[in-house]
Protein backbone atom coordinates (compact mmCIF):
# COMPACT_ATOMS: atom_id res chain seq x y z
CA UNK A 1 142.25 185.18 96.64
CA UNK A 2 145.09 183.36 96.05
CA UNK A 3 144.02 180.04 93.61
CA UNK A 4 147.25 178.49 93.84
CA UNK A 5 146.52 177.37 97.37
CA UNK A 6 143.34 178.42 98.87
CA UNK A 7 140.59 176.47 97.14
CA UNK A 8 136.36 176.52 98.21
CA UNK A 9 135.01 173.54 99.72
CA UNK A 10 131.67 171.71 100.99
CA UNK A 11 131.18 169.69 104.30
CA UNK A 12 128.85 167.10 104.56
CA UNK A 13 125.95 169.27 105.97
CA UNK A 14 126.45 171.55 102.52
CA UNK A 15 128.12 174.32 104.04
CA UNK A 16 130.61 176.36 101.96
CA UNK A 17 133.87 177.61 103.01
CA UNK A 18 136.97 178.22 102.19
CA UNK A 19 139.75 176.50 103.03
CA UNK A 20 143.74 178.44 103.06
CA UNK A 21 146.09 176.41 104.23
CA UNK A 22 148.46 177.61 106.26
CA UNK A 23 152.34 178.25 105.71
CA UNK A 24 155.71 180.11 106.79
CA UNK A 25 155.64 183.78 106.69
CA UNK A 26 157.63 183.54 103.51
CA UNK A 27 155.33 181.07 101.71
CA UNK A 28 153.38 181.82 98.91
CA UNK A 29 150.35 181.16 101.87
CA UNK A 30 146.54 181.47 101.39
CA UNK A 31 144.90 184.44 101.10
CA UNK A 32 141.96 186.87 100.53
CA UNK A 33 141.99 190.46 99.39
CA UNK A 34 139.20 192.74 99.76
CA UNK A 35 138.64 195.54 97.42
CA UNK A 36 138.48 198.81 98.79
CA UNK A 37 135.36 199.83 98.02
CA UNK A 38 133.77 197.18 99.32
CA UNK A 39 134.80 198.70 102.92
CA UNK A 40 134.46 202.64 101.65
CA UNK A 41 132.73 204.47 104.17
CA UNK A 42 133.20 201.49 106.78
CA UNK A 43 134.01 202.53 110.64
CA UNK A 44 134.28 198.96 111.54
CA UNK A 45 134.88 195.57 110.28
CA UNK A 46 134.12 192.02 111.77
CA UNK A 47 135.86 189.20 110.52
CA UNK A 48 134.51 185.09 111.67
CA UNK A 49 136.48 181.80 111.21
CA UNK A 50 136.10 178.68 112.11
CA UNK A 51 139.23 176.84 112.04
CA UNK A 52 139.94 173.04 112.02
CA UNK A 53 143.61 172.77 114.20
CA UNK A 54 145.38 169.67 113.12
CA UNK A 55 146.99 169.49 116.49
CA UNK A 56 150.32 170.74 115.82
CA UNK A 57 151.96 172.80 118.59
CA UNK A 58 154.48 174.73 115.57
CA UNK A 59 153.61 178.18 115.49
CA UNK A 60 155.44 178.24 112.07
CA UNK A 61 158.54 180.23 113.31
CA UNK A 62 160.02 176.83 115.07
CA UNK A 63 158.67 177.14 118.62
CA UNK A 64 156.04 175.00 120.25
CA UNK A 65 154.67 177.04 122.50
């Protein structure tokens, strides 16, 4: 995980998360790393969010759409 930006949080119902803000493709952006052992074996893998939009249109590379 990278500490310098993503950070866990609680909402107001106690549920944990963790929040990575987003950022250009250059950025020193949010993330998470897995280790590979943890997936060793695997044939699939599922990943969830739930994401909070902030109702910008940018996709981060300068268009709006």
């Amino acid at each position: 995980m990278n500490s310098s930006s993503a950070r866990p949080v609680t909402d107001s119902d106690a549920a944990r998360a963790l929040a990575l803000p987003g950022g250009a493709p250059a950025s020193d952006g949010a993330y998470v790393g897995l280790l590979r052992e943890l997936l060793h074996g695997a044939a699939d893998l599922t990943v969830s969010a739930r994401v909070r939009w902030s109702g910008d249109k940018s996709l981060g590379n300068g268009s709006s759409t």
